[in-house]
C-alpha atoms as a PDB file:
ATOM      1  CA  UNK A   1      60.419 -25.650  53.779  1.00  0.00           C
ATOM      2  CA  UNK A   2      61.476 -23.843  51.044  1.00  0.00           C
ATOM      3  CA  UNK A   3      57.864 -23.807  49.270  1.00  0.00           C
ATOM      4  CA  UNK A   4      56.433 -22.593  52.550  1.00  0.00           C
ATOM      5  CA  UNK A   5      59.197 -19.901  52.676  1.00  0.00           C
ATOM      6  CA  UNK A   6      58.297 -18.771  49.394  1.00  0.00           C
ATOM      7  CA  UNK A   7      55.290 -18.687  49.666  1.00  0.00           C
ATOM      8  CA  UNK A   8      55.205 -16.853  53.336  1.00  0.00           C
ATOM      9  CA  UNK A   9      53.622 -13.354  52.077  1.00  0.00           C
ATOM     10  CA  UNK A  10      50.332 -15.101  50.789  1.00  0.00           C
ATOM     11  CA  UNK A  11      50.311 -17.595  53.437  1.00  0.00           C
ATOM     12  CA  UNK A  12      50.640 -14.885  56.481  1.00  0.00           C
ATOM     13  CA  UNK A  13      48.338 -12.195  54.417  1.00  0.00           C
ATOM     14  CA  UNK A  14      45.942 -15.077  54.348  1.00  0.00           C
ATOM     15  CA  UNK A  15      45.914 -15.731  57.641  1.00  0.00           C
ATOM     16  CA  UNK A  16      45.986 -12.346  58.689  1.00  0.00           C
ATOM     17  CA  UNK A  17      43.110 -11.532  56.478  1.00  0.00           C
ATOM     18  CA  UNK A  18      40.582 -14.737  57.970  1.00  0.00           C
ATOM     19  CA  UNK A  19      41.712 -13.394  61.663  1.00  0.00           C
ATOM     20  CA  UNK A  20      40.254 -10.258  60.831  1.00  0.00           C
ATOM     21  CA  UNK A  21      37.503 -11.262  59.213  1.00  0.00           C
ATOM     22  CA  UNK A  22      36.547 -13.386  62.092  1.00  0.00           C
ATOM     23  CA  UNK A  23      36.613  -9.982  64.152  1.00  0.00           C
ATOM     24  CA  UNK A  24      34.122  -8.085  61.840  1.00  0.00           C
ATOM     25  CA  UNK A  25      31.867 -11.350  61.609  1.00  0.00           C
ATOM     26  CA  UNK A  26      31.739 -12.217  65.155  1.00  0.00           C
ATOM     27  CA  UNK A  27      33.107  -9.910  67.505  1.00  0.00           C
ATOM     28  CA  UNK A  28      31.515  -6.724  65.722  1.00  0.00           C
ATOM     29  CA  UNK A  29      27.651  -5.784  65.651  1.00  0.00           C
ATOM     30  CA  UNK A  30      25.844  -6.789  62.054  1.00  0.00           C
ATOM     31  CA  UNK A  31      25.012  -2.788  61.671  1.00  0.00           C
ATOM     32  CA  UNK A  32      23.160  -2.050  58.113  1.00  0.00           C
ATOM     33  CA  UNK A  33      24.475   1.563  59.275  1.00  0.00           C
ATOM     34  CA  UNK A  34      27.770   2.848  58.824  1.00  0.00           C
ATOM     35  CA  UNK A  35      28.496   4.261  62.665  1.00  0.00           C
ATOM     36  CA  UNK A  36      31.958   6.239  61.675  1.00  0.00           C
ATOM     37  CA  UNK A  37      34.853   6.435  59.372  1.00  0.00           C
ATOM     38  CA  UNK A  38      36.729   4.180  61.335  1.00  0.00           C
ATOM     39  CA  UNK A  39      34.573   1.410  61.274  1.00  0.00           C
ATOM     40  CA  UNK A  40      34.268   1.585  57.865  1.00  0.00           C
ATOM     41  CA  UNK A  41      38.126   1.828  57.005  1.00  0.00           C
ATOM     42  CA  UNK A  42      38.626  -1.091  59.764  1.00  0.00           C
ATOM     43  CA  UNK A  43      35.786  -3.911  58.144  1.00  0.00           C
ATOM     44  CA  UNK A  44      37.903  -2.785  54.311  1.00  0.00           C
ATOM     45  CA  UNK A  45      40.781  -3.976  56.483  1.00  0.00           C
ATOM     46  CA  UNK A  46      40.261  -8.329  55.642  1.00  0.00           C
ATOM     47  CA  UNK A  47      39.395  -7.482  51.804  1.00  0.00           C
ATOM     48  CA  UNK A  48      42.487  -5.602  51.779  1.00  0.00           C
ATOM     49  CA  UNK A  49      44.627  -8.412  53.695  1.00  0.00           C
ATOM     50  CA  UNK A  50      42.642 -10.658  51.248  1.00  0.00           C
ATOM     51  CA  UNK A  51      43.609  -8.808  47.809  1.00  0.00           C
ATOM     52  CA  UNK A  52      47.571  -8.500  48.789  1.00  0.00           C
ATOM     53  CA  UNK A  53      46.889 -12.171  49.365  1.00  0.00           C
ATOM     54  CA  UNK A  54      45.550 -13.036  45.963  1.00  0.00           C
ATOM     55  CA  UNK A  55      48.119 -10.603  44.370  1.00  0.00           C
ATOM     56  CA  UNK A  56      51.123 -12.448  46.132  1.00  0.00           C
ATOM     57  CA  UNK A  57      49.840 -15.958  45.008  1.00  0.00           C
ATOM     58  CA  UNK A  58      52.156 -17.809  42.929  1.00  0.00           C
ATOM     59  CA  UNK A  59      50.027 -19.222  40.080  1.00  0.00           C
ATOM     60  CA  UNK A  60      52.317 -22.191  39.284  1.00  0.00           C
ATOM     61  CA  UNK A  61      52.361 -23.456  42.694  1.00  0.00           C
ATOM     62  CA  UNK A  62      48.578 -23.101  43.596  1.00  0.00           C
ATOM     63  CA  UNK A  63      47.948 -25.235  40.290  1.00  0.00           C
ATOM     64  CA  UNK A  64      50.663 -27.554  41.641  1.00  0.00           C
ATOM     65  CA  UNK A  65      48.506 -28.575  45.226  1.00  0.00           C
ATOM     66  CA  UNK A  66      45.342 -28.417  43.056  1.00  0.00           C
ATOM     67  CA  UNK A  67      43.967 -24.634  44.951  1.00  0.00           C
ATOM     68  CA  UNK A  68      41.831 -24.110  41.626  1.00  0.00           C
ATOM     69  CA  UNK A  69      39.660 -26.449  43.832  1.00  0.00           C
ATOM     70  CA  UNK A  70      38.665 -23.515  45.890  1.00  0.00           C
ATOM     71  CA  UNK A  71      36.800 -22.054  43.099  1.00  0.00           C
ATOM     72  CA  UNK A  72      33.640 -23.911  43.122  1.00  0.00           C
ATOM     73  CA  UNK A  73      34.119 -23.787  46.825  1.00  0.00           C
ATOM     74  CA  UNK A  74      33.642 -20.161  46.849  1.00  0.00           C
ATOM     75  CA  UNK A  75      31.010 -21.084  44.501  1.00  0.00           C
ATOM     76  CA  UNK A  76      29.391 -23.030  47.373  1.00  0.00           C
ATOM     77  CA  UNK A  77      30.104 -20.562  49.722  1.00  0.00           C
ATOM     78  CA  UNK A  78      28.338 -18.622  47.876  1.00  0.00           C
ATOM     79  CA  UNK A  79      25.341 -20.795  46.729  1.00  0.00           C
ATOM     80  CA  UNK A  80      24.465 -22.983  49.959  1.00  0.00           C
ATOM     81  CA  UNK A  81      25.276 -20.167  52.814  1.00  0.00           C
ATOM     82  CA  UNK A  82      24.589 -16.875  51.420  1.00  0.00           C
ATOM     83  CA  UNK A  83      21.927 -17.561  49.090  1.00  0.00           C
ATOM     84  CA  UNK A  84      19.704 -19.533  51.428  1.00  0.00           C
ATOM     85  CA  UNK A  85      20.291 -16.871  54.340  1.00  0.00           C
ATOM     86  CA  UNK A  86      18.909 -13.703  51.955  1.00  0.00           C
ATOM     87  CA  UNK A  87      16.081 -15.873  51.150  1.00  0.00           C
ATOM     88  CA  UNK A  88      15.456 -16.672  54.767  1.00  0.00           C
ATOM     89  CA  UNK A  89      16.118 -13.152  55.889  1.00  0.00           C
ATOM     90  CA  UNK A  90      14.403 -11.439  52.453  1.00  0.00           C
ATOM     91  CA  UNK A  91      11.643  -9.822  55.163  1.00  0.00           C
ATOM     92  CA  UNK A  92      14.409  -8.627  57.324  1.00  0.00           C
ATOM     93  CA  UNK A  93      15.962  -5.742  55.575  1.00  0.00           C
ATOM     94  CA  UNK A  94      18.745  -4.352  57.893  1.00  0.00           C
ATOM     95  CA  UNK A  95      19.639  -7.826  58.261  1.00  0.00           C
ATOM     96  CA  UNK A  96      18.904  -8.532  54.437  1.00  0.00           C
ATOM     97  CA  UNK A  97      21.162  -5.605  53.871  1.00  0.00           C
ATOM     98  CA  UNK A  98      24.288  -6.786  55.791  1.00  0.00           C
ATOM     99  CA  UNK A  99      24.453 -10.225  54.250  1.00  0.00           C
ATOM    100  CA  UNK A 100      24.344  -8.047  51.027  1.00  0.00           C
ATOM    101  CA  UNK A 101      27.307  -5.902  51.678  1.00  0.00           C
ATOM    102  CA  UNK A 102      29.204  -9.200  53.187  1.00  0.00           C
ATOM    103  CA  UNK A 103      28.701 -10.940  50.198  1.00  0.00           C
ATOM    104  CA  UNK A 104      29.343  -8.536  47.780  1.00  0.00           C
ATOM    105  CA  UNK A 105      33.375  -8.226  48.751  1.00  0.00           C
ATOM    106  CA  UNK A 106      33.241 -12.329  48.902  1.00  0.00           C
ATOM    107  CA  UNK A 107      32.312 -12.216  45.177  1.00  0.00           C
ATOM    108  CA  UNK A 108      35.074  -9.756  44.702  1.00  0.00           C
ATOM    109  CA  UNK A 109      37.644 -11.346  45.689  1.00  0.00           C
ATOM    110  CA  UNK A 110      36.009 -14.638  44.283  1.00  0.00           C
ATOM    111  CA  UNK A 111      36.813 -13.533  40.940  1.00  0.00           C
ATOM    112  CA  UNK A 112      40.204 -12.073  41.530  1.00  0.00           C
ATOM    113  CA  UNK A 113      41.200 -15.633  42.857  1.00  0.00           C
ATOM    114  CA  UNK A 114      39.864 -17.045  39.705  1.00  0.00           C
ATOM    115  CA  UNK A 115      42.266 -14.657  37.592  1.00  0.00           C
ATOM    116  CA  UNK A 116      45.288 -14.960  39.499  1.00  0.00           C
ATOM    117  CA  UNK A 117      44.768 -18.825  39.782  1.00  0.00           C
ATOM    118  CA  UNK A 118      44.286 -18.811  35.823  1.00  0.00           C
ATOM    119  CA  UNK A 119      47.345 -16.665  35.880  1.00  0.00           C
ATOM    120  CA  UNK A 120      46.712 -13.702  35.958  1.00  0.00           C
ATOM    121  CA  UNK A 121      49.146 -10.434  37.077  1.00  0.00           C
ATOM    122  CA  UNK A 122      49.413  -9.652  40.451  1.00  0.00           C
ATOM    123  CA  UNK A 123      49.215  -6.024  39.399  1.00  0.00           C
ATOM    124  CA  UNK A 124      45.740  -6.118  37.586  1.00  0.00           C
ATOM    125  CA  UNK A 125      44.571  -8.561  40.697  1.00  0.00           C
ATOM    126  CA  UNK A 126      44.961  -5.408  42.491  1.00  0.00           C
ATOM    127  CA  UNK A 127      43.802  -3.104  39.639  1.00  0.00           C
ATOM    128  CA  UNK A 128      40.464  -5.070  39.592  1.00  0.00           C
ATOM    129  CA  UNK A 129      39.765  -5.930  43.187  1.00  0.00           C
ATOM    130  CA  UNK A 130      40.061  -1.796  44.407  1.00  0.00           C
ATOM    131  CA  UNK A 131      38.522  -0.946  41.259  1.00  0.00           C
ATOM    132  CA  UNK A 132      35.519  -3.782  42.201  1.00  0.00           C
ATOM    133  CA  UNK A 133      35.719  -2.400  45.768  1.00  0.00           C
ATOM    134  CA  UNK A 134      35.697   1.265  44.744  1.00  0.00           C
ATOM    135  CA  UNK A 135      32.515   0.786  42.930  1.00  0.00           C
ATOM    136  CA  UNK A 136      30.778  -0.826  45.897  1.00  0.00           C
ATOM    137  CA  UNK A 137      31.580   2.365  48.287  1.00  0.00           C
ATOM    138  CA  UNK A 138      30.333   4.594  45.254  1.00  0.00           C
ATOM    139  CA  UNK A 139      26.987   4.704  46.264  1.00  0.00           C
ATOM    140  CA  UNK A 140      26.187   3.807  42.333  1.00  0.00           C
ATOM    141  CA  UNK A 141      24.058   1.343  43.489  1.00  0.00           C
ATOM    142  CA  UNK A 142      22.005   3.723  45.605  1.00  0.00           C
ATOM    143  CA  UNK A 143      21.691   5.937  42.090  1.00  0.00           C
ATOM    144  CA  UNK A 144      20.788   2.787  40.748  1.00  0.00           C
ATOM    145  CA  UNK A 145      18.059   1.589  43.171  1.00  0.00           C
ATOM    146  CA  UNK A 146      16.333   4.910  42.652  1.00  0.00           C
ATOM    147  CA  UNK A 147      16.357   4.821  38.676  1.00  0.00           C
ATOM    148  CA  UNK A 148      16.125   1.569  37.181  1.00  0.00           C
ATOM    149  CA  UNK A 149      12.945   0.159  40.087  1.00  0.00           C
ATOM    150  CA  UNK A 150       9.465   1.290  39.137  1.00  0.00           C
ATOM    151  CA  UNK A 151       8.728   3.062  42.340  1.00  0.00           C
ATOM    152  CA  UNK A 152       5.353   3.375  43.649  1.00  0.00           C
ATOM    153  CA  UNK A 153       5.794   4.773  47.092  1.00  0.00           C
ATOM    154  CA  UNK A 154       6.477   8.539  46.108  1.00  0.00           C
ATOM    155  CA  UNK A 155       8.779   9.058  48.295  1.00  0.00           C
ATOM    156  CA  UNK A 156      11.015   7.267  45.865  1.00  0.00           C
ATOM    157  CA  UNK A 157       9.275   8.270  42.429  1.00  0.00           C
ATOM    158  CA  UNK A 158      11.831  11.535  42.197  1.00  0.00           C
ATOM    159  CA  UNK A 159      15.221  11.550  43.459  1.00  0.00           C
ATOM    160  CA  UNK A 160      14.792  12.667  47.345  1.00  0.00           C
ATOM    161  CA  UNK A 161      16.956  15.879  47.853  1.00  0.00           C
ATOM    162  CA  UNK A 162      18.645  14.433  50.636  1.00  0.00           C
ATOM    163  CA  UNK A 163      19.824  10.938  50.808  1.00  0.00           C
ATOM    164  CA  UNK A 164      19.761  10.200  54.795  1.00  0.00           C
ATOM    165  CA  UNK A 165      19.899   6.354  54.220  1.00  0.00           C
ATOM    166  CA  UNK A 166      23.817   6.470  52.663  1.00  0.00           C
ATOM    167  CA  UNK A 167      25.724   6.321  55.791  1.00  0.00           C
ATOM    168  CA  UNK A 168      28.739   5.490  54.175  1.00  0.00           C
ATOM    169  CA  UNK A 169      28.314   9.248  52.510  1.00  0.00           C
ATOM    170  CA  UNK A 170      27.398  10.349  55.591  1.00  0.00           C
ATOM    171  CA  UNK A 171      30.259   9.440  57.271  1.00  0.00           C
ATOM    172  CA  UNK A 172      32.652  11.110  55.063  1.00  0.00           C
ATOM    173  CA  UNK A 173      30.658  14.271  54.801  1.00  0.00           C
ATOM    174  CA  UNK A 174      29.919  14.595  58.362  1.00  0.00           C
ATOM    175  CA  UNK A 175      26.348  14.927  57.288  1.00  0.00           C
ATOM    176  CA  UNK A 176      23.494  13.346  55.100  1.00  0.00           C
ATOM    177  CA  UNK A 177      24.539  14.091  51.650  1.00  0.00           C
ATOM    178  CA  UNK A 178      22.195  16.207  49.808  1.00  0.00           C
ATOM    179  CA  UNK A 179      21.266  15.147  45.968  1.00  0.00           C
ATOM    180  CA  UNK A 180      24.099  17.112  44.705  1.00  0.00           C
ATOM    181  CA  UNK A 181      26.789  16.025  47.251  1.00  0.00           C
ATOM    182  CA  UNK A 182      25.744  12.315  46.437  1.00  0.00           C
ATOM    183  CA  UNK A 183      25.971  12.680  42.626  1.00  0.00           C
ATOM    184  CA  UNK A 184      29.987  14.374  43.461  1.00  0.00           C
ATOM    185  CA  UNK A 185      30.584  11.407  45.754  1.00  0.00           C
ATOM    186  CA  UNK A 186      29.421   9.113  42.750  1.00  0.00           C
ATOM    187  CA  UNK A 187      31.486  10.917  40.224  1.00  0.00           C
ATOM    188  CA  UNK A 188      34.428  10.961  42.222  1.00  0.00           C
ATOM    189  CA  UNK A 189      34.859   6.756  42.894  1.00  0.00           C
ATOM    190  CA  UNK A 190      34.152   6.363  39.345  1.00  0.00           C
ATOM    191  CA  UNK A 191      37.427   8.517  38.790  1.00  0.00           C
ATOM    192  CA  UNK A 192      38.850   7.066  40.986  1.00  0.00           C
ATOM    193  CA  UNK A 193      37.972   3.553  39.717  1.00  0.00           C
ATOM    194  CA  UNK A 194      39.219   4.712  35.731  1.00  0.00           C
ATOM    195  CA  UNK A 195      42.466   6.023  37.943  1.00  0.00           C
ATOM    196  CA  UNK A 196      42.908   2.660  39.481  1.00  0.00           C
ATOM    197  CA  UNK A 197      42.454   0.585  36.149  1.00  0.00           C
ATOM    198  CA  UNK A 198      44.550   3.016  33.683  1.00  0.00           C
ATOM    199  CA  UNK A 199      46.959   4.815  35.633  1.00  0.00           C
ATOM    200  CA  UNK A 200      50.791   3.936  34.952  1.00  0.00           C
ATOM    201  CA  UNK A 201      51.566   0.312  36.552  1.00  0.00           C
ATOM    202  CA  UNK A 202      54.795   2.056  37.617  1.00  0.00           C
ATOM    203  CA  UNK A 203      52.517   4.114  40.195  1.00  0.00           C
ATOM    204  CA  UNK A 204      51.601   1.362  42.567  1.00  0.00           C
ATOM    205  CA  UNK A 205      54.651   0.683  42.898  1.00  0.00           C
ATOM    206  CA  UNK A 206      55.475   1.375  46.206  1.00  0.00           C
ATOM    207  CA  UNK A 207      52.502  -0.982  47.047  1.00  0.00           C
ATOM    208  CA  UNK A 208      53.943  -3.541  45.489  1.00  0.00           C
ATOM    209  CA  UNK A 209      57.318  -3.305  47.317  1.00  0.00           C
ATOM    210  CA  UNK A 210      55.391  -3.498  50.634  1.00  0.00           C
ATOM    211  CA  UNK A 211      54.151  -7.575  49.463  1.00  0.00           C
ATOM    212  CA  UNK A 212      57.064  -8.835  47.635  1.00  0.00           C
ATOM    213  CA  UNK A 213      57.577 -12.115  47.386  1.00  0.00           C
ATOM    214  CA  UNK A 214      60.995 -12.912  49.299  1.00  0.00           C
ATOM    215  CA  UNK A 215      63.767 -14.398  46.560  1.00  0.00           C
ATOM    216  CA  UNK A 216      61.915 -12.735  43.632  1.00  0.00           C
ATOM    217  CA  UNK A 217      64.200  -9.772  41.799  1.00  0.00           C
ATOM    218  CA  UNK A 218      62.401  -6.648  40.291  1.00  0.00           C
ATOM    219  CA  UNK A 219      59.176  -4.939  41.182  1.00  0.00           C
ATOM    220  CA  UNK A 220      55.825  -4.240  39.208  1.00  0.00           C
ATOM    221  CA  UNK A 221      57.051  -0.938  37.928  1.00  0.00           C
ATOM    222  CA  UNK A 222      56.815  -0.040  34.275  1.00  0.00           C
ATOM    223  CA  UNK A 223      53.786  -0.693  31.864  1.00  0.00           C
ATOM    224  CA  UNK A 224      49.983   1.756  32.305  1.00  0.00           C
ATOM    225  CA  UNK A 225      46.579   0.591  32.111  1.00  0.00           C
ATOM    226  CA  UNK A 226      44.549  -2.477  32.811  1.00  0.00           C
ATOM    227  CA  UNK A 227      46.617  -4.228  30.011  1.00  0.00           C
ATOM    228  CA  UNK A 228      50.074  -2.700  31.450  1.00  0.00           C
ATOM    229  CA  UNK A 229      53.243  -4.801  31.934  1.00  0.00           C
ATOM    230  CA  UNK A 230      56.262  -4.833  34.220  1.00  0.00           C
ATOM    231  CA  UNK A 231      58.849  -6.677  35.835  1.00  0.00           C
ATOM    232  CA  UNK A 232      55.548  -8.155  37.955  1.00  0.00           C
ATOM    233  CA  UNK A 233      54.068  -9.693  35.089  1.00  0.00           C
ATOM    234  CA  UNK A 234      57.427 -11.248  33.673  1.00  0.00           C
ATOM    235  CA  UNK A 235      57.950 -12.657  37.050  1.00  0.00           C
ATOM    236  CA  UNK A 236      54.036 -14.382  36.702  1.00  0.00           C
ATOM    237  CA  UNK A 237      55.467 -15.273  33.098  1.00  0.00           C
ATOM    238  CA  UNK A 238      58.197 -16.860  34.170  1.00  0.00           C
ATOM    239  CA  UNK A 239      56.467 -18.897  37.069  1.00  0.00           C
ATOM    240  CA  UNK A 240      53.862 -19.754  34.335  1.00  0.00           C
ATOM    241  CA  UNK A 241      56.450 -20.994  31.769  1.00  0.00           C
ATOM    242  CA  UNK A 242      58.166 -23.017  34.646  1.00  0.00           C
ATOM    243  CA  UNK A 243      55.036 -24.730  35.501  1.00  0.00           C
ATOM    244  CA  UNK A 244      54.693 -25.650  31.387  1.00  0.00           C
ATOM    245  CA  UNK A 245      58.185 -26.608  31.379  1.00  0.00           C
ATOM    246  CA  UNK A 246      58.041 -29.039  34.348  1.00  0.00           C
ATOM    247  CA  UNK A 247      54.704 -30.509  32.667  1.00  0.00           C
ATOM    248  CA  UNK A 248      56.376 -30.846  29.453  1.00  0.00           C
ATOM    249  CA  UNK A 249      59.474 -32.513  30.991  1.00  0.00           C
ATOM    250  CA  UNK A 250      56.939 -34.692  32.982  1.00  0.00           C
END
């Protein structure tokens, strides 16, 4: 009782964060188009639940009932769902493109599971995973399909002045973003994403508060940058150490 007690924040957030997921998977419509803000903010709501999941996991105990086993689940997840789908569907873009932007956030949060199992902070889990998610909402990619593909068509041989295919720009502009407003978008996640990797641990703080683990003293505050350290990672030290100790003892 009292493993499950401690361990209630990850074990609720990960509940909370399937339950949702099972809403945007199959309650809501497989749209390649973003339709508004708030659809977008509301299928970001199970990576979120997801992340503060990963960040609350105590390291020690997952190796303790073996949950490093998930990892080549995901793997499988991965390999024998999505990768025969976007084969089966590779004619089918729209429907190509979904399983795309599904999977993507699955990988994300793949490899922030993988850190925090190996022991990772909880801080940096969330440094990487909105940093990783950041990225994806950039439209980088879109920059990306344009420059590094040999384009025959010419409507894709020069940058097209207005980029009517980026809903998720679309939907924060209130209009198609033009060349210009695209590249500003761009630039602005990647700021965003050095923000989120760099800026003072002592910061996110108040996020951290929000998720902490019942019974554990101090908060994630002190320490900057994707190498910072505070009373967070002590407290993943310490469960770390513990888990040596008990193995040494054993």
């Amino acid at each position: 009782m009292n493993t499950v007690r401690r361990n209630a924040p990850f074990l609720i957030l990960f509940l909370l964060a399937g339950v949702f997921a099972g809403i945007v998977w199959f309650v809501m419509p497989h749209d390649r188009e973003v339709k508004s803000l708030g659809i977008l903010l509301f299928k970001l709501v199970p990576f979120i639940l997801a992340t503060e999941a990963v960040a609350q996991l105590d390291p020690a105990w997952a190796r303790r009932i073996h949950l490093h086993l998930a990892i080549p689940l995901c793997f499988l997840v991965y390999f024998i769902y999505f990768v025969p789908k976007i084969f089966f569907v590779a004619e089918d873009h729209p429907e190509l493109y979904y399983y795309i932007l599904t999977l993507t956030p699955f990988v994300v949060l793949s490899l922030v599971f993988s850190f925090r199992v190996g022991g990772g902070a909880s801080h940096l889990v969330r440094r990487l995973s909105y940093a990783m998610i950041l990225l994806m909402l950039s439209g980088v990619e879109d920059f990306a399909y344009l420059t590094v593909n040999d384009h025959t068509d010419p409507q894709w041989q020069t940058i097209p002045e207005v980029w009517t295919w980026a809903s998720h720009m679309t939907v924060f502009l209130g209009h198609a973003a033009s060349k210009y407003e695209a590249y500003a978008f761009i630039i602005t996640h990647l700021v965003l994403v050095v923000f989120v990797l760099f800026a003072p641990t002592r910061w996110f703080t108040p996020v951290a508060r929000l998720f902490r683990r019942p019974g554990r003293p101090g908060s994630e505050a002190g320490g900057s940058g994707i190498s910072g350290s505070g009373a967070g990672d002590a407290t993943d030290r310490d469960a770390t150490d513990r888990d040596a100790g008990a193995r040494a003892a054993g």
